[in-house]
N, C-alpha and C. Protein backbone atom coordinates (compact mmCIF):
# COMPACT_ATOMS: atom_id res chain seq x y z
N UNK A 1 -11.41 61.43 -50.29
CA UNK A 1 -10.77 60.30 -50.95
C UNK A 1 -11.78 59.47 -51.71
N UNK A 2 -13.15 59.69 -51.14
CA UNK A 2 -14.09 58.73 -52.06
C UNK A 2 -14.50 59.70 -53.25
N UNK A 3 -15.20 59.08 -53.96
CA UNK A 3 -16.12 59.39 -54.85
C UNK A 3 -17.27 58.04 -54.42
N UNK A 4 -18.30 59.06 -55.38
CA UNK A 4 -19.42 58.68 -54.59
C UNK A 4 -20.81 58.03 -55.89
N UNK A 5 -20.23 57.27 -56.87
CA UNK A 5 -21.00 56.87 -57.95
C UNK A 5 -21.97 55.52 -57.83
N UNK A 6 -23.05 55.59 -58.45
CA UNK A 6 -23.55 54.28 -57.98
C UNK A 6 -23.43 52.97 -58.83
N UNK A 7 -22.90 51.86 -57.99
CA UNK A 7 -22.12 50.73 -59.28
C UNK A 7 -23.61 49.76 -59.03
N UNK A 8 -23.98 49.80 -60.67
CA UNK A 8 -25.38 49.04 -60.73
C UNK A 8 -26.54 49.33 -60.21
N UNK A 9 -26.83 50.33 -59.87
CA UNK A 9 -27.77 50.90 -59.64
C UNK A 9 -27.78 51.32 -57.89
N UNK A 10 -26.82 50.69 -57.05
CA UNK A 10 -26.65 51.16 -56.19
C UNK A 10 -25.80 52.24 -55.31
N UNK A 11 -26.74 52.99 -54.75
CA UNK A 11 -25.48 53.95 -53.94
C UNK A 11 -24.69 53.53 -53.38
N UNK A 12 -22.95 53.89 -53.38
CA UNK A 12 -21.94 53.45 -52.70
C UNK A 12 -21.66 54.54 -51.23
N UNK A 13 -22.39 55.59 -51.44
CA UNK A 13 -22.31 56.39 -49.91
C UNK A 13 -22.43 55.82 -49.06
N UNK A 14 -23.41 55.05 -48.46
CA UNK A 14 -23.74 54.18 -47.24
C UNK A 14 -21.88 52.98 -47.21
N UNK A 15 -21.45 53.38 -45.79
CA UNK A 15 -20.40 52.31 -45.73
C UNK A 15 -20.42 50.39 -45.78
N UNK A 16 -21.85 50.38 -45.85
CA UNK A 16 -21.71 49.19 -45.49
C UNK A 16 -22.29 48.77 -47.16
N UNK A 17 -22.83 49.82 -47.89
CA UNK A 17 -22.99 48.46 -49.40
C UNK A 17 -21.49 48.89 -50.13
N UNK A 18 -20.72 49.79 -49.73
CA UNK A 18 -19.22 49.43 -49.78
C UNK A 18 -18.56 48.41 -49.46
N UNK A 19 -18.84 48.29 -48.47
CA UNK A 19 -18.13 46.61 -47.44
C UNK A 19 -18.65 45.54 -48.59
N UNK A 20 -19.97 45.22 -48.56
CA UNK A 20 -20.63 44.73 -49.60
C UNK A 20 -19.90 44.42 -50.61
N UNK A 21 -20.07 45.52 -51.36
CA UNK A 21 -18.94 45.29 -52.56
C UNK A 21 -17.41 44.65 -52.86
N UNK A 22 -17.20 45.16 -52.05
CA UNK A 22 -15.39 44.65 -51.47
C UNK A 22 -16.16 42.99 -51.30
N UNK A 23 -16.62 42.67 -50.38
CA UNK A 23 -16.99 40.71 -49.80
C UNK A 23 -17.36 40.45 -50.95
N UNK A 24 -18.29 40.87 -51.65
CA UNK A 24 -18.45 40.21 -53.07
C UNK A 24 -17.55 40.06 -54.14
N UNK A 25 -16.65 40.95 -54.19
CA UNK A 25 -15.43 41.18 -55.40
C UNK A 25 -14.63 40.44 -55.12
N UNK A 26 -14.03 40.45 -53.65
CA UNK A 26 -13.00 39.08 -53.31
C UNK A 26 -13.73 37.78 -53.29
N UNK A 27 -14.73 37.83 -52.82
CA UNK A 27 -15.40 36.28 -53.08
C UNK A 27 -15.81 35.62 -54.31
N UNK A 28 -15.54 36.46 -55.14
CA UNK A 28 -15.91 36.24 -56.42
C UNK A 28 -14.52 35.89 -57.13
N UNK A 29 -13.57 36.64 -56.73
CA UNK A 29 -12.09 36.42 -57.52
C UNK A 29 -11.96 34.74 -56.68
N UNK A 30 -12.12 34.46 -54.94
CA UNK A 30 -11.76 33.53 -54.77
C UNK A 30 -12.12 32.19 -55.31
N UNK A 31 -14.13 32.20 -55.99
CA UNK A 31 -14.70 31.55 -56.38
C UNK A 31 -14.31 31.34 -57.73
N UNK A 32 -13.58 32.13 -58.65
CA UNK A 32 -12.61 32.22 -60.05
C UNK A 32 -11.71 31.20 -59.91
N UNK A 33 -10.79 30.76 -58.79
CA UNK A 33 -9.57 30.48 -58.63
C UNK A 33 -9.87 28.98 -58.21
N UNK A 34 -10.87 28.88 -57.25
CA UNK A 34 -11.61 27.55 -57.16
C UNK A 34 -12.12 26.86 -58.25
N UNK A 35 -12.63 27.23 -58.92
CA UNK A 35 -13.27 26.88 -60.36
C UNK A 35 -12.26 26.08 -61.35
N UNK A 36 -10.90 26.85 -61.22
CA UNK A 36 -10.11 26.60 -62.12
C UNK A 36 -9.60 25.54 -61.62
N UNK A 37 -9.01 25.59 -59.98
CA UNK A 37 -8.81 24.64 -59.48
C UNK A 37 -9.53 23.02 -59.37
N UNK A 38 -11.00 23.44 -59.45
CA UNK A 38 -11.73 21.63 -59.62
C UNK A 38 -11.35 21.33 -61.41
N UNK A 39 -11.59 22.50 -61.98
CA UNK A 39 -12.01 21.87 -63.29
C UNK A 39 -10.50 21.68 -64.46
N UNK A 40 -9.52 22.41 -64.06
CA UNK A 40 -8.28 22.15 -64.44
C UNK A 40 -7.97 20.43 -64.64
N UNK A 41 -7.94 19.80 -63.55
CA UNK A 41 -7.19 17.81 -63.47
C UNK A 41 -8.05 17.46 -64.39
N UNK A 42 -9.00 17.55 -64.88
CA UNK A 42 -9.84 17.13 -65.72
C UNK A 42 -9.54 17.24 -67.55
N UNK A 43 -8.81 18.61 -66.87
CA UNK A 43 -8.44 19.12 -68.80
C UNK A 43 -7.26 19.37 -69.41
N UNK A 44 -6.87 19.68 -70.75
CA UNK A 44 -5.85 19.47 -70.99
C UNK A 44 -5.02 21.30 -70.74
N UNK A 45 -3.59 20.98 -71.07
CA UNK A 45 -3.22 22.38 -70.88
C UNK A 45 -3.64 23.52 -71.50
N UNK A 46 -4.19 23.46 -72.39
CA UNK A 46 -4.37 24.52 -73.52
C UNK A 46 -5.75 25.16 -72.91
N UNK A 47 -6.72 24.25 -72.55
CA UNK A 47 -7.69 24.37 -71.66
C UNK A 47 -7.66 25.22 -70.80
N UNK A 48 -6.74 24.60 -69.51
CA UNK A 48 -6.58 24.85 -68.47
C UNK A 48 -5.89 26.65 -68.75
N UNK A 49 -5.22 26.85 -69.85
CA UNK A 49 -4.53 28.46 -69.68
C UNK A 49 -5.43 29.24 -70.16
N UNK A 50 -6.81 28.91 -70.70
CA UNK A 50 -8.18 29.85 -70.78
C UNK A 50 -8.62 29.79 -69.58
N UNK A 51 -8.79 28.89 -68.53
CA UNK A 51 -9.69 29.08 -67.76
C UNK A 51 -8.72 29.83 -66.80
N UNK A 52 -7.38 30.41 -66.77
CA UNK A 52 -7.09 31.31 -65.95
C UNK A 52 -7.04 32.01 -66.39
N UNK A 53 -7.84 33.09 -67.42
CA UNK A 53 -8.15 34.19 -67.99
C UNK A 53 -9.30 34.76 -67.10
N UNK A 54 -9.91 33.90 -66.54
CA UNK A 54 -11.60 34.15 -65.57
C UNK A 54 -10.73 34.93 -64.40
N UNK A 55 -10.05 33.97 -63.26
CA UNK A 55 -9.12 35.27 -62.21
C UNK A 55 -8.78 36.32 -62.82
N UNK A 56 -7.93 36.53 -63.62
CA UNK A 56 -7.23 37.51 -64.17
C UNK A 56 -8.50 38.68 -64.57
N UNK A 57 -9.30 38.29 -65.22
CA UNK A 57 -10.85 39.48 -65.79
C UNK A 57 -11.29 39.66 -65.02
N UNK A 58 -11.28 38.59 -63.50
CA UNK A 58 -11.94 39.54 -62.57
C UNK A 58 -11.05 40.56 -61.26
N UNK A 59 -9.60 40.64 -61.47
CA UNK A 59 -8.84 41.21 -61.04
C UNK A 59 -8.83 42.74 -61.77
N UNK A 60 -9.06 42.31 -62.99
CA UNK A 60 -9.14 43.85 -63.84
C UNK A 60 -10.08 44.55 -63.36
N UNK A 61 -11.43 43.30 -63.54
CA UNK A 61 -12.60 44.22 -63.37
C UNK A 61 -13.07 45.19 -62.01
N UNK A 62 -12.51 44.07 -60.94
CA UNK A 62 -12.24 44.64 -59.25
C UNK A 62 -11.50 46.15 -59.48
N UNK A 63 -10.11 46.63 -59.99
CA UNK A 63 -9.31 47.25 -59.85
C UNK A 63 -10.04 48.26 -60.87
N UNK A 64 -10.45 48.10 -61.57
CA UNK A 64 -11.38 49.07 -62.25
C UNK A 64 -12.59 49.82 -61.73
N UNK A 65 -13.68 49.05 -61.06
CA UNK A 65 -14.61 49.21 -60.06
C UNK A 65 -14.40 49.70 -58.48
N UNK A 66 -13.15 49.31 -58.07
CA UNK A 66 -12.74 49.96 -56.85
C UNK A 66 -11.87 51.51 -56.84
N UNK A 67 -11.43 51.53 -58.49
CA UNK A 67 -10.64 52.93 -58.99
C UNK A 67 -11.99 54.06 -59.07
N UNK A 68 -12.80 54.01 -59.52
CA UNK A 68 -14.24 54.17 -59.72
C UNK A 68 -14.42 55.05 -58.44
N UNK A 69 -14.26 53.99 -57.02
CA UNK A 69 -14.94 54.51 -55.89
C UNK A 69 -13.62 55.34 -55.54
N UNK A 70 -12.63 55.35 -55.30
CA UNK A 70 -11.28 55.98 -54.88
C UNK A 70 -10.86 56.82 -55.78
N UNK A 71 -10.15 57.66 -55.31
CA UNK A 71 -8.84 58.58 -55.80
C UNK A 71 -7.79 57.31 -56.20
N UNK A 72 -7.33 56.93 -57.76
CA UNK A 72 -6.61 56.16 -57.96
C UNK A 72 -5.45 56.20 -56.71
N UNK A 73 -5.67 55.06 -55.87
CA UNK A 73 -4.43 54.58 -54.71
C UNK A 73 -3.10 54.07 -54.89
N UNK A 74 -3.23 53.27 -56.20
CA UNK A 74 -1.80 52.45 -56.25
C UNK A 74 -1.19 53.27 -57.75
N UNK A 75 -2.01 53.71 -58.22
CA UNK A 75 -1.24 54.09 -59.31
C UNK A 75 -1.32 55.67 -59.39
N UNK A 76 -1.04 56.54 -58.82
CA UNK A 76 -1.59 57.85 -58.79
C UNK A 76 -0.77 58.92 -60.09
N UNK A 77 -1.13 59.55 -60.31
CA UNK A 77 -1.48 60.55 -61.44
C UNK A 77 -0.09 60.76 -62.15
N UNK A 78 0.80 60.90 -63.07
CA UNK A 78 2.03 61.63 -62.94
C UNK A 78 1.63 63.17 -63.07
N UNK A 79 2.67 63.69 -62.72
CA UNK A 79 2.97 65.20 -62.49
C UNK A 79 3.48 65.56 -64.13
N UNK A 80 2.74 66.36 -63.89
CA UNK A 80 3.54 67.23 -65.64
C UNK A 80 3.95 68.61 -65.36
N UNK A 81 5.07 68.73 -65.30
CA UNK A 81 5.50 70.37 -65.51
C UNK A 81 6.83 70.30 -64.53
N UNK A 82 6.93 71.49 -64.13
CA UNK A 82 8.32 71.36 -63.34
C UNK A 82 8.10 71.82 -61.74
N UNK A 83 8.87 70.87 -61.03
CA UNK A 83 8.39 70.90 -59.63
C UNK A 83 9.48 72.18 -59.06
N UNK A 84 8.27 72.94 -57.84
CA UNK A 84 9.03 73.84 -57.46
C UNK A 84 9.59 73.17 -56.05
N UNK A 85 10.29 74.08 -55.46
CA UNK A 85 11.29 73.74 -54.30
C UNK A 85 10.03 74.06 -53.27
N UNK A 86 9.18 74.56 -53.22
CA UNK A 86 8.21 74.96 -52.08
C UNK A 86 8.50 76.04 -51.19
N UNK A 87 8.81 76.93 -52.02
CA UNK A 87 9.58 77.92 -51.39
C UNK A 87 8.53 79.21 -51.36
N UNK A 88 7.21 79.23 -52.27
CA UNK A 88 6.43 80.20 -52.35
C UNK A 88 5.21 79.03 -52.44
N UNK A 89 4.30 79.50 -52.10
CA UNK A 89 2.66 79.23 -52.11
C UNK A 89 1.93 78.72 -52.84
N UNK A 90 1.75 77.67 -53.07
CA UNK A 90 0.84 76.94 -54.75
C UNK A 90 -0.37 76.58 -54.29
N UNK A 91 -1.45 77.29 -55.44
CA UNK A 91 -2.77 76.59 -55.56
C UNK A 91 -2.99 74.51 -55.51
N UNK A 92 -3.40 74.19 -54.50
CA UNK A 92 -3.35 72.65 -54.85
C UNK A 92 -4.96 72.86 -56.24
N UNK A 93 -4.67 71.67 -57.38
CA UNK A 93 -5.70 71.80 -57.81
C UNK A 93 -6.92 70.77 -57.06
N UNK A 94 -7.83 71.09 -57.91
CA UNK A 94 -8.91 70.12 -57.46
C UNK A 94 -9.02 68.50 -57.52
N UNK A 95 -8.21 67.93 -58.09
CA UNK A 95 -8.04 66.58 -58.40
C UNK A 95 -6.51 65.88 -57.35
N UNK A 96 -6.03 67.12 -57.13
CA UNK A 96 -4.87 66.48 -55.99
C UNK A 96 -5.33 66.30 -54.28
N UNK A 97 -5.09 65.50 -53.97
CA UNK A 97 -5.20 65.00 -52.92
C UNK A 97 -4.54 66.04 -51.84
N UNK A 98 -5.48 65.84 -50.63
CA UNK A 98 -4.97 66.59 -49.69
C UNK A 98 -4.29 65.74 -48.57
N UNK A 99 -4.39 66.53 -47.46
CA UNK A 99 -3.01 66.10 -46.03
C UNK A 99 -3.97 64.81 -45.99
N UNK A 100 -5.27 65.10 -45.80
CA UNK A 100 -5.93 64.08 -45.36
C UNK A 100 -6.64 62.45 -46.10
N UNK A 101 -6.18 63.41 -47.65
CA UNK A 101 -6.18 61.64 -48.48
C UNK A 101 -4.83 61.13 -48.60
N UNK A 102 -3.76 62.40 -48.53
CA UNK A 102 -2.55 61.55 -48.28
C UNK A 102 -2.39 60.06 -47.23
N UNK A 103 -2.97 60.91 -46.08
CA UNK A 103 -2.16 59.93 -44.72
C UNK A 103 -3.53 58.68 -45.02
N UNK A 104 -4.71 58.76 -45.67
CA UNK A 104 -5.22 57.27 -45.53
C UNK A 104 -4.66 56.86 -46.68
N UNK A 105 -3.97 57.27 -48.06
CA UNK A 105 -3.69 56.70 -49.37
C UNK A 105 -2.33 55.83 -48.61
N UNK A 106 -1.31 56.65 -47.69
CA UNK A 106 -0.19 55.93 -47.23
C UNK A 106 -0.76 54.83 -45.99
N UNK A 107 -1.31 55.05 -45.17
CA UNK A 107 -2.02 54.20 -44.68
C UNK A 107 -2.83 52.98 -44.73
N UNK A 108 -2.90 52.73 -45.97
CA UNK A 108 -3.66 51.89 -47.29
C UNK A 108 -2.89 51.06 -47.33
N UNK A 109 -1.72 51.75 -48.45
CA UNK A 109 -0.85 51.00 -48.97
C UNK A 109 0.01 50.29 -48.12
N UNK A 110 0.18 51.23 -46.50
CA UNK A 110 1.42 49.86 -45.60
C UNK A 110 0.60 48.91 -45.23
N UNK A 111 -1.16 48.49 -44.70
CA UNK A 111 -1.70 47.98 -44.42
C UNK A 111 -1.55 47.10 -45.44
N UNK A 112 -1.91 47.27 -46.99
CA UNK A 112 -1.92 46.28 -47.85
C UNK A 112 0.05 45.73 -48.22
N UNK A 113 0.85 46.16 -47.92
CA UNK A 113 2.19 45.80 -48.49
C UNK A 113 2.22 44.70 -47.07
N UNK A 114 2.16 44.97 -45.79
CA UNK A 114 1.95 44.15 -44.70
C UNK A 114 1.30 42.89 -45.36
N UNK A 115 0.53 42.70 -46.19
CA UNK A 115 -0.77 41.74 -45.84
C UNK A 115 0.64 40.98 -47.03
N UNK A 116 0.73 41.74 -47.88
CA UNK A 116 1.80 41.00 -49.02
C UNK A 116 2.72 40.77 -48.55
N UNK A 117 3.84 40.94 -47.61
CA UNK A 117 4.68 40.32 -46.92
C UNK A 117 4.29 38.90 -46.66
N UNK A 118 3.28 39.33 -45.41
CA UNK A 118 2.96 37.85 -45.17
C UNK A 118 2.32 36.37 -45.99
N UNK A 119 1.36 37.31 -47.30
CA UNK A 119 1.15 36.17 -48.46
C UNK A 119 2.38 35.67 -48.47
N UNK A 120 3.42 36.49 -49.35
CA UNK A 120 4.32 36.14 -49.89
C UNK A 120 5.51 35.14 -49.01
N UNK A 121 5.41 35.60 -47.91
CA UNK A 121 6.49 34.79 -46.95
C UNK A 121 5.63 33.07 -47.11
N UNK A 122 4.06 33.33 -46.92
CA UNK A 122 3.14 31.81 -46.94
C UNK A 122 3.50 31.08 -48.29
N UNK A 123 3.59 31.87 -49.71
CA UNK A 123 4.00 31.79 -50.45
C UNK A 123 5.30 30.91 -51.19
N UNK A 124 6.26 31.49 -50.42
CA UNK A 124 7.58 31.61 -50.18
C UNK A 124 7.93 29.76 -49.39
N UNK A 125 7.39 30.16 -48.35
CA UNK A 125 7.64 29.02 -47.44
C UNK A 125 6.70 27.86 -48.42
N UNK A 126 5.87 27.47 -48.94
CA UNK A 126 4.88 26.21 -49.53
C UNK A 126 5.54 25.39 -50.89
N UNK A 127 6.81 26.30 -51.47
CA UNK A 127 6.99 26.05 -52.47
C UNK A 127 8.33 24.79 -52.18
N UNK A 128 8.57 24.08 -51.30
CA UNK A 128 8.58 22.71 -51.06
C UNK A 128 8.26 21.57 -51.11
N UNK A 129 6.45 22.25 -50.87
CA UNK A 129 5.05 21.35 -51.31
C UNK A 129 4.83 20.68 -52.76
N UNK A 130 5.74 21.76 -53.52
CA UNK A 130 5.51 21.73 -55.07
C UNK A 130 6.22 19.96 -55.38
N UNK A 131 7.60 20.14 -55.16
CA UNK A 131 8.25 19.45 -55.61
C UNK A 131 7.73 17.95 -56.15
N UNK A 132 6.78 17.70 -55.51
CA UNK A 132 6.32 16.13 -55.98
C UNK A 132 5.60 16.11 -57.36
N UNK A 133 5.36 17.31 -57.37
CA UNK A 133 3.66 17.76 -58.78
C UNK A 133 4.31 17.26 -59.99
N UNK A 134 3.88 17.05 -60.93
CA UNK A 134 4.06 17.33 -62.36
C UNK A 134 4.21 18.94 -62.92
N UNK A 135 5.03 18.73 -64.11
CA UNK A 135 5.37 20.04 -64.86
C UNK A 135 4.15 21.48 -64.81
N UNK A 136 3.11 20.50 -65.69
CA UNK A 136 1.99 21.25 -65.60
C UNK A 136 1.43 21.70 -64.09
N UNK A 137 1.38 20.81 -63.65
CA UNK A 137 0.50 21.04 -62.08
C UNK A 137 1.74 22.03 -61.45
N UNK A 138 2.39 22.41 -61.63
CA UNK A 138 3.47 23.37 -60.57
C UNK A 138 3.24 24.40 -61.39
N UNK A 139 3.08 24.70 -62.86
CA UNK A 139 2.86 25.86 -63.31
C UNK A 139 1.63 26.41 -62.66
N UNK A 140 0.77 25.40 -62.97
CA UNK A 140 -1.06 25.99 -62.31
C UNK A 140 -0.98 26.50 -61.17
N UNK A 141 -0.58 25.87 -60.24
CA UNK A 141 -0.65 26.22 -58.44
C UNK A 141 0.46 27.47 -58.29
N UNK A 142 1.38 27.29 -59.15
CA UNK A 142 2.49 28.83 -58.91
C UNK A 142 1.46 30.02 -59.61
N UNK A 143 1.10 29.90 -60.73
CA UNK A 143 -0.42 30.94 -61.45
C UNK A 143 -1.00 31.19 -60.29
N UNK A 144 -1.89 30.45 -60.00
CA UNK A 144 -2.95 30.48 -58.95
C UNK A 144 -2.46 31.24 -57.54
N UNK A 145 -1.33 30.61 -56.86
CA UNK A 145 -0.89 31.41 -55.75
C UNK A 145 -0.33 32.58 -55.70
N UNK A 146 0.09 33.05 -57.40
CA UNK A 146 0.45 34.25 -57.51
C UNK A 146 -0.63 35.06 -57.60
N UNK A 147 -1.32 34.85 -58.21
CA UNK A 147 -3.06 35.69 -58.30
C UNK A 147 -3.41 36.15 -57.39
N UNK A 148 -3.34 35.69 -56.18
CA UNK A 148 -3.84 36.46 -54.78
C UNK A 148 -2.73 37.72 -53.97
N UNK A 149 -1.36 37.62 -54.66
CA UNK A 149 -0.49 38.15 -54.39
C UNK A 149 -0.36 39.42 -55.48
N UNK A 150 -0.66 39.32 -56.52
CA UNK A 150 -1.22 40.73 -57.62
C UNK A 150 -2.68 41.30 -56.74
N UNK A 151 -3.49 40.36 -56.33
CA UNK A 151 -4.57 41.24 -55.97
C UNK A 151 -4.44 42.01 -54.98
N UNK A 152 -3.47 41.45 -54.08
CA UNK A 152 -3.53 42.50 -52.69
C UNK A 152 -2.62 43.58 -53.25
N UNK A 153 -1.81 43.56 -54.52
CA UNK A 153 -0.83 44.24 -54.55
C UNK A 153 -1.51 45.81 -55.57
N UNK A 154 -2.83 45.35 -56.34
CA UNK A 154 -3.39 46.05 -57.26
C UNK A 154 -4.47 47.08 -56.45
N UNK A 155 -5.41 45.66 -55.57
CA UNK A 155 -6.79 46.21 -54.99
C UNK A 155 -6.88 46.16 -53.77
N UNK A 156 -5.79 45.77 -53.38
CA UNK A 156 -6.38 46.20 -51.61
C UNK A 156 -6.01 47.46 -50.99
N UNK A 157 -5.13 48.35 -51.68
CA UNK A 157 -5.09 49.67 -50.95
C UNK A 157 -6.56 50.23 -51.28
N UNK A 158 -7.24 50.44 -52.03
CA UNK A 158 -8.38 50.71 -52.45
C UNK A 158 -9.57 50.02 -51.80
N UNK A 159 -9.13 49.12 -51.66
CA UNK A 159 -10.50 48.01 -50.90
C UNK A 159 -10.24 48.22 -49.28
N UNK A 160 -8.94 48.83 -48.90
CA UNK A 160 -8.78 49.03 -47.28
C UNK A 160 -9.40 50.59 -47.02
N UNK A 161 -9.30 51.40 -48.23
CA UNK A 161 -10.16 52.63 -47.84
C UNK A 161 -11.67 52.37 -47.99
N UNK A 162 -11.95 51.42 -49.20
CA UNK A 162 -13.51 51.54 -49.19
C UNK A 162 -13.84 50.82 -47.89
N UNK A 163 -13.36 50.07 -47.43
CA UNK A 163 -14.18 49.69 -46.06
C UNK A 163 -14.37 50.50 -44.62
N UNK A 164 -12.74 51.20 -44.51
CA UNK A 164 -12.57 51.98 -43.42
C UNK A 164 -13.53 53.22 -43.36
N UNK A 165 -13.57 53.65 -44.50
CA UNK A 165 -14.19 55.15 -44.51
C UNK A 165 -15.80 55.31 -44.07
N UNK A 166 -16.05 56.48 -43.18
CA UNK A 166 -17.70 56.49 -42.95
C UNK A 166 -18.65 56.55 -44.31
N UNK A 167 -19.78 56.50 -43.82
CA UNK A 167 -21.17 57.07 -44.60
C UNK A 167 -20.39 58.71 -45.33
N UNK A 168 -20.63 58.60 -46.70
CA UNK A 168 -20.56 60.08 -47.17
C UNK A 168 -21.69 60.81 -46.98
N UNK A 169 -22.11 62.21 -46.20
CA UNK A 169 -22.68 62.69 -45.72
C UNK A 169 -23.82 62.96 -46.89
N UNK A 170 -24.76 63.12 -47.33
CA UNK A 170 -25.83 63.28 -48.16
C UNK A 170 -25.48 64.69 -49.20
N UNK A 171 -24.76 66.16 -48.73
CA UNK A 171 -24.49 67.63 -49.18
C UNK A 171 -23.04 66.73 -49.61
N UNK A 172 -22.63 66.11 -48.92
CA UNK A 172 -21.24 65.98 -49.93
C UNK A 172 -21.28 65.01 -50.89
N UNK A 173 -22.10 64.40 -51.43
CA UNK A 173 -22.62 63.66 -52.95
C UNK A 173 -22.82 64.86 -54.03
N UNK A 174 -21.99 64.88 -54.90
CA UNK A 174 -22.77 65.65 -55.90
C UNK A 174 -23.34 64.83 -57.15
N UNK A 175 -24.43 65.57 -57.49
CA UNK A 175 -25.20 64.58 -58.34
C UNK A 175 -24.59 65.10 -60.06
N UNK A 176 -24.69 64.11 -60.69
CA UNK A 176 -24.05 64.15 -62.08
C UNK A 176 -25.06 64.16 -63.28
């Protein structure tokens, strides 16, 4: 299920400058969202809808960089041609996933749809809180609280395999 490329000059085989990566990418989207949050009351709207372009570029850039290390998880491949009934024997090719990236790719995704339930129910339930805000200020904080609810929904099946998975063994790196 991994691939095994090095982002910035570092190897991603070792599990833990994986982990690494993942704490830095979310801490970095969370430090995006903070940013916007101090410096938004200060500015006007027109302002304020550039500076939520910064979350958003670094949601791309995460989901791009974590596609990188994975077998695309949330968005996987379409099929071209015509499906048989499975009634005779097919070559799997080399780019399809087997029994065993299946059950962590599905394993991924209920771990991460779980985590989005519960955003979304936190979500769900706060939007009471709103009611006092101004026009603008309820757009920002509905932006903002949705942002974390695209991310688990884009990058965390991907970010739940890069953490779970061991050390890639040294013979199973191939060099490029």
């Amino acid at each position: 299920m991994l691939n095994t490329p090095a982002i910035l000059g570092i190897s991603m085989a070792p599990q833990k400058n994986r982990r690494l990566l993942v704490v830095i990418t979310y801490a970095t989207l969370v430090a995006c969202v903070i940013a916007v949050l101090i410096v938004s009351p200060s500015k006007r709207r027109a302002q304020t809808a550039w500076l939520l372009f910064v979350p958003i570029a670094d949601l791309v850039v995460s989901y791009a960089v974590f596609g990188q290390l994975t077998k695309r998880a949330v968005f996987p491949p379409p099929r071209v041609g015509v499906t048989s009934l499975g009634l005779t024997p097919r070559r799997r090719d080399q780019d399809e996933p087997d029994e065993r990236d299946l059950v962590l790719r599905n394993a991924a995704h209920y771990q991460a749809f779980r985590a989005a339930m519960v955003y979304g129910f936190i979500f769900w339930a706060s939007i009471p809180l709103y009611w006092h805000l101004s026009e603008p200020s309820v757009v920002l904080v509905v932006l903002l609280m949705a942002m974390p609810l695209l991310t688990i929904l884009l990058t965390v099946p991907q970010a739940i395999i890069l953490w779970t998975e061991p050390d890639v063994p040294d013979e199973a790196i191939i060099s490029s």
